[in-house]
C-alpha atoms as a PDB file:
ATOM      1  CA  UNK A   1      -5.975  37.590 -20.576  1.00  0.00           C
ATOM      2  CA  UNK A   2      -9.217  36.792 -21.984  1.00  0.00           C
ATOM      3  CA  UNK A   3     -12.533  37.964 -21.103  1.00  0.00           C
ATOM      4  CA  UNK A   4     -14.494  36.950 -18.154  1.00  0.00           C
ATOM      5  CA  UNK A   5     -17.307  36.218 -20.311  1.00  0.00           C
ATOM      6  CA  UNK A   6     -15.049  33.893 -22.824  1.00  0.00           C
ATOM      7  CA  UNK A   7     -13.224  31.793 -19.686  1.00  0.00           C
ATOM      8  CA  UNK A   8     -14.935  29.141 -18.354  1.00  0.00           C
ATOM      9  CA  UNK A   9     -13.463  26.150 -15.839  1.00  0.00           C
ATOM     10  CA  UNK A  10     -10.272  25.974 -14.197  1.00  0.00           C
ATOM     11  CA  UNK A  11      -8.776  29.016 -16.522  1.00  0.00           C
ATOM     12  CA  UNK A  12     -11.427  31.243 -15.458  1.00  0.00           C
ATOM     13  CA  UNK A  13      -9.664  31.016 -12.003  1.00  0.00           C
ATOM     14  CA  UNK A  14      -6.153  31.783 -13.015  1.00  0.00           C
ATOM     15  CA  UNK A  15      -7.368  34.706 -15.812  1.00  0.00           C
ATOM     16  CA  UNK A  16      -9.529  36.161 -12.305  1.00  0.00           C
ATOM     17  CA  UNK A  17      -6.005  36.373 -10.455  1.00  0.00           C
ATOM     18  CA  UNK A  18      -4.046  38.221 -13.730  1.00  0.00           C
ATOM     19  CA  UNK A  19      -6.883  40.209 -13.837  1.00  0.00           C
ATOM     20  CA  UNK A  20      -6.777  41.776  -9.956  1.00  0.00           C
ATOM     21  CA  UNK A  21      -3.536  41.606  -9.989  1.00  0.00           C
ATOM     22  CA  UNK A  22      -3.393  44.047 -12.461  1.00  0.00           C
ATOM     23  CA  UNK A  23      -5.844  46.053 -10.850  1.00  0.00           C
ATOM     24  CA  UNK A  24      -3.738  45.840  -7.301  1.00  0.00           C
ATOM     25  CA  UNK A  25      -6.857  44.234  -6.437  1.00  0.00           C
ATOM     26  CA  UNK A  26      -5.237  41.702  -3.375  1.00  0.00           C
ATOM     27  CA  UNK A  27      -7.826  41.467  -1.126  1.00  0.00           C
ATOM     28  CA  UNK A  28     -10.044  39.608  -3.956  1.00  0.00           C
ATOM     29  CA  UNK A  29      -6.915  37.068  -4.524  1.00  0.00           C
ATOM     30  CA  UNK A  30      -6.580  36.559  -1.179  1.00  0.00           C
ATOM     31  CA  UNK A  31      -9.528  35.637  -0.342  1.00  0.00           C
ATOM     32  CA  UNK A  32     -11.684  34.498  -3.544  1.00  0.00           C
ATOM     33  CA  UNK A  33      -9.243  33.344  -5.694  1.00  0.00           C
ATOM     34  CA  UNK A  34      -6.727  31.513  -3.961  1.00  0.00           C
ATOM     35  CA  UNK A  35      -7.282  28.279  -1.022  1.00  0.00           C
ATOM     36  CA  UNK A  36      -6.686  29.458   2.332  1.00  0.00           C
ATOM     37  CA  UNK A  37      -3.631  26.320   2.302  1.00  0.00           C
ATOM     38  CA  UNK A  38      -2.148  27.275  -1.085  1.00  0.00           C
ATOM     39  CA  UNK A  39       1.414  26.576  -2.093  1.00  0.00           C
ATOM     40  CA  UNK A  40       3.478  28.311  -4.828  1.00  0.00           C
ATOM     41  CA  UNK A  41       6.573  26.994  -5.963  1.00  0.00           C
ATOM     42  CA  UNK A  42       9.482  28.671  -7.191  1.00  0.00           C
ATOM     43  CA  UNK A  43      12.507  26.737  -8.317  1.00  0.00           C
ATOM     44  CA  UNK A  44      16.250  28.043  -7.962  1.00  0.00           C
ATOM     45  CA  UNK A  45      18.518  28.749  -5.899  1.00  0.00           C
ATOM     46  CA  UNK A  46      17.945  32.446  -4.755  1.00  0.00           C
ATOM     47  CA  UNK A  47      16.124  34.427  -1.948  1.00  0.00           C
ATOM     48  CA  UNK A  48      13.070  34.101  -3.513  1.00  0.00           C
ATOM     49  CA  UNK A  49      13.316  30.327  -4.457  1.00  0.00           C
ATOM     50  CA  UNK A  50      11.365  27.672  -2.529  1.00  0.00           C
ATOM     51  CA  UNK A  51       7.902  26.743  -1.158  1.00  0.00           C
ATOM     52  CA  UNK A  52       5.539  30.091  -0.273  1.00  0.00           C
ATOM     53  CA  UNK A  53       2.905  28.375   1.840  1.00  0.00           C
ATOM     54  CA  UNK A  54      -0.531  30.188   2.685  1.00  0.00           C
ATOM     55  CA  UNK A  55      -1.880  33.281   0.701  1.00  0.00           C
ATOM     56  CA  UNK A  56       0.164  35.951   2.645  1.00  0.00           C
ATOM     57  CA  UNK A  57       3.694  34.522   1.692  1.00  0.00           C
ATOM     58  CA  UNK A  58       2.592  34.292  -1.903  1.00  0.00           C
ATOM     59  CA  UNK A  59       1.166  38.084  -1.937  1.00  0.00           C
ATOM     60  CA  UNK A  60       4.326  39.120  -0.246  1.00  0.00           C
ATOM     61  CA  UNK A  61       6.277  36.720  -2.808  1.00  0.00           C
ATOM     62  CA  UNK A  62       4.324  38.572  -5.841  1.00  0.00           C
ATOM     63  CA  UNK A  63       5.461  42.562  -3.744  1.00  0.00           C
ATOM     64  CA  UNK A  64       9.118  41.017  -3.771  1.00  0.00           C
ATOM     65  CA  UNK A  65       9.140  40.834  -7.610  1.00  0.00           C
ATOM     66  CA  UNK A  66       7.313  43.579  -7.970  1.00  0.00           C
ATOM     67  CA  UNK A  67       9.934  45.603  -6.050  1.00  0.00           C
ATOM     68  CA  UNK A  68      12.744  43.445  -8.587  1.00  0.00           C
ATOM     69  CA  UNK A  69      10.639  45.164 -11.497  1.00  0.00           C
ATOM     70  CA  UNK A  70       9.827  42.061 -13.141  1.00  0.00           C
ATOM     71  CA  UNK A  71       7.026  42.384 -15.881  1.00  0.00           C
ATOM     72  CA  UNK A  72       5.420  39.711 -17.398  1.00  0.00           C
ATOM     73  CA  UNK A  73       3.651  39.582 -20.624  1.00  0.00           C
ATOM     74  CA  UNK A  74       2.824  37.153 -23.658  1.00  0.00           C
ATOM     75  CA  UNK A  75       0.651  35.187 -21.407  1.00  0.00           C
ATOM     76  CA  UNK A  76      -1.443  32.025 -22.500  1.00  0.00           C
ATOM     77  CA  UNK A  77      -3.407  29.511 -20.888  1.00  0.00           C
ATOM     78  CA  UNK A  78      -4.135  26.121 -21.888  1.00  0.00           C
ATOM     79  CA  UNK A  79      -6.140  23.307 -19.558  1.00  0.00           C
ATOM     80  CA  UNK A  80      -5.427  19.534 -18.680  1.00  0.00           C
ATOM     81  CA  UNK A  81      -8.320  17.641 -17.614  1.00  0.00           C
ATOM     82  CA  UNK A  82     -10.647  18.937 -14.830  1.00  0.00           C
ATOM     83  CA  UNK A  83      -8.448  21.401 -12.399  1.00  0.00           C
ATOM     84  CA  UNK A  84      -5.261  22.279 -13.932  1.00  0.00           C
ATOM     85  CA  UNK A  85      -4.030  24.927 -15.786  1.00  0.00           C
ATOM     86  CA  UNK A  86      -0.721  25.395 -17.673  1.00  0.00           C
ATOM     87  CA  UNK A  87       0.406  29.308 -18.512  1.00  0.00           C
ATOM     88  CA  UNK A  88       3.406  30.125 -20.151  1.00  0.00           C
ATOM     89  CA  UNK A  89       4.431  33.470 -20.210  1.00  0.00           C
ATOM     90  CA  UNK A  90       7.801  36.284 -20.723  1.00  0.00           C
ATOM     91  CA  UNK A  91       9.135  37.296 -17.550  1.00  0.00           C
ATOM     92  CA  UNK A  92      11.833  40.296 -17.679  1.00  0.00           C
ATOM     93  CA  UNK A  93      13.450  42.479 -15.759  1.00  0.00           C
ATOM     94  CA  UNK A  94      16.959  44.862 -15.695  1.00  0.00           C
ATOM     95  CA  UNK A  95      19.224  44.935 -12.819  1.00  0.00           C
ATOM     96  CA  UNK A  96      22.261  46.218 -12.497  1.00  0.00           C
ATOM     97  CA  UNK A  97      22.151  47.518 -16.573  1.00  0.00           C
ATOM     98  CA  UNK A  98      21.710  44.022 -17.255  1.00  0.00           C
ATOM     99  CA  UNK A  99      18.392  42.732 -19.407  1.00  0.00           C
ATOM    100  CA  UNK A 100      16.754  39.631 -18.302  1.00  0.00           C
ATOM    101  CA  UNK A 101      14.079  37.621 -19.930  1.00  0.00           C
ATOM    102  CA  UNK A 102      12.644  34.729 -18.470  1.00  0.00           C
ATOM    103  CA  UNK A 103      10.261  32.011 -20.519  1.00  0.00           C
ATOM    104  CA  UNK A 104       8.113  30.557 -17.702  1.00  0.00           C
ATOM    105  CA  UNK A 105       5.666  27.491 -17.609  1.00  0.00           C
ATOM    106  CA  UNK A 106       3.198  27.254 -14.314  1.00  0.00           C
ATOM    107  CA  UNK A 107       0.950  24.591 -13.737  1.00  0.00           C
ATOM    108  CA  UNK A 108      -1.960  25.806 -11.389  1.00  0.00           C
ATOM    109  CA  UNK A 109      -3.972  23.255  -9.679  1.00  0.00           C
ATOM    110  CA  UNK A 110      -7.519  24.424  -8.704  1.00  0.00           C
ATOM    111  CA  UNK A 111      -9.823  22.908  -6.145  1.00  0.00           C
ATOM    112  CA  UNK A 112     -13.071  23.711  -5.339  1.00  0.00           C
ATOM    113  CA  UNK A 113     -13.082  26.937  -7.658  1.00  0.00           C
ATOM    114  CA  UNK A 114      -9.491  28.267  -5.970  1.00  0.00           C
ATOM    115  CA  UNK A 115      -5.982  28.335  -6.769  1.00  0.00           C
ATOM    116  CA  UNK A 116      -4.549  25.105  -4.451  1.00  0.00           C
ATOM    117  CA  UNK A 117      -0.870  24.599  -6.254  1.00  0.00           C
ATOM    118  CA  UNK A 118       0.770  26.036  -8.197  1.00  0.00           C
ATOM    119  CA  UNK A 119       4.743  24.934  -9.704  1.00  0.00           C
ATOM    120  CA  UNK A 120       6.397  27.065 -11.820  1.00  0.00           C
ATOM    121  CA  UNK A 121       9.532  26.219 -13.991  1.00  0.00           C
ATOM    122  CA  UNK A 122      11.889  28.490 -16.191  1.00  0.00           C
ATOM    123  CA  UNK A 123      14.128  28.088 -18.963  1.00  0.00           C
ATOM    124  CA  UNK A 124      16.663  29.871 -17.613  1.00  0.00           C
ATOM    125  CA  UNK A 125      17.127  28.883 -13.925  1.00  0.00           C
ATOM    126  CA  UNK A 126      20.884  30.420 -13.694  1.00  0.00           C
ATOM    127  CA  UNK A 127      19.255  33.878 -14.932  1.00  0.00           C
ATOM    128  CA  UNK A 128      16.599  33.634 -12.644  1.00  0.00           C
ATOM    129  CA  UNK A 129      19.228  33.334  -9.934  1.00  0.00           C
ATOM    130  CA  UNK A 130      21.550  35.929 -11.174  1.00  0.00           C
ATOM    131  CA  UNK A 131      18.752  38.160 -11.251  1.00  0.00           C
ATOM    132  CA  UNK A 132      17.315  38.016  -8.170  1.00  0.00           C
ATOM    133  CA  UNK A 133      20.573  37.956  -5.914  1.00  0.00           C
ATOM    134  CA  UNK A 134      21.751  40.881  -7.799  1.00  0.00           C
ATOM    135  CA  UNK A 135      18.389  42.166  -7.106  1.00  0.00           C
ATOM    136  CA  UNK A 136      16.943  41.444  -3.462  1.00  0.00           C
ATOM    137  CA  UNK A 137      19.498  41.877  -0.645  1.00  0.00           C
ATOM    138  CA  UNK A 138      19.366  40.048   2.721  1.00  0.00           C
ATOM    139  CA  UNK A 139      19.463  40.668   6.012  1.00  0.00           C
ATOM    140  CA  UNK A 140      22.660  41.626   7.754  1.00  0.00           C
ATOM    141  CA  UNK A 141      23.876  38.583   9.818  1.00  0.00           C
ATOM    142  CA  UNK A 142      22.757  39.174  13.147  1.00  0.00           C
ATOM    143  CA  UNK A 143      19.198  39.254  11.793  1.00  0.00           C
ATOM    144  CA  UNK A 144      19.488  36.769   9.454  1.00  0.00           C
ATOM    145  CA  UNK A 145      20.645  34.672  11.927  1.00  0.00           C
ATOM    146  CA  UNK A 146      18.085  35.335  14.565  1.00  0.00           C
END
């Protein structure tokens, strides 16, 4: 991530929300970096696929791969036009003795200085599916079903 000096823009938003995140700073995403209506993306088929919808299912999205032990690194961030942002980065995890690496693209969209949108896509959708239903285990029925 760059420097909150260097990042101006759209990036400056997305390089605020690597930066807390890495902190465990939360509260600040929540409620300075991303809209109150934002919407996160995540292709697949998987438990943690689909549409998160408001800040709270995206923070409890990002403590579900946390708990998977995903890591993400060789980030970088480019713009397109006036409020989006594309970052690619290396997501990776083991489960089950098995190695996983991810290449990810996101496209943010930002709004009125906050994260509104964001899609992400992967090069390796059946990996990313392996991975997490290997990794994050569902309710029994009865709950599931309630």
């Amino acid at each position: 991530m760059a420097t909150p000096e260097t990042v101006t823009g759209p990036q400056a938003v997305v390089d605020k929300m690597y930066q807390c995140f890495g902190t465990g700073d939360m509260e600040t995403i929540q409620n300075e970096v991303f809209a109150p209506d934002i919407e996160w993306v995540l292709p697949g088929h998987n438990p943690l696929s689909g549409a998160k919808h408001g800040a709270g299912e995206v923070l409890a999205f990002f403590g579900a791969l946390m708990a998977v032990g995903v890591n993400v690194d060789n980030v970088s961030f480019g713009t397109i036009g006036d409020d989006r942002v594309v970052e690619t980065h290396s997501g990776h995890c083991t489960v089950e003795g098995r190695d996983y690496l991810f290449p990810t693209c996101s496209v943010y969209t930002i709004k009125d200085g906050k994260i509104q949108h964001v899609q992400v896509y992967t090069a390796d959708q059946h990996g990313v599916d392996d991975c997490f239903w290997k990794s994050v285990a569902l309710k029994g029925i009865p709950d599931r079903l309630a």
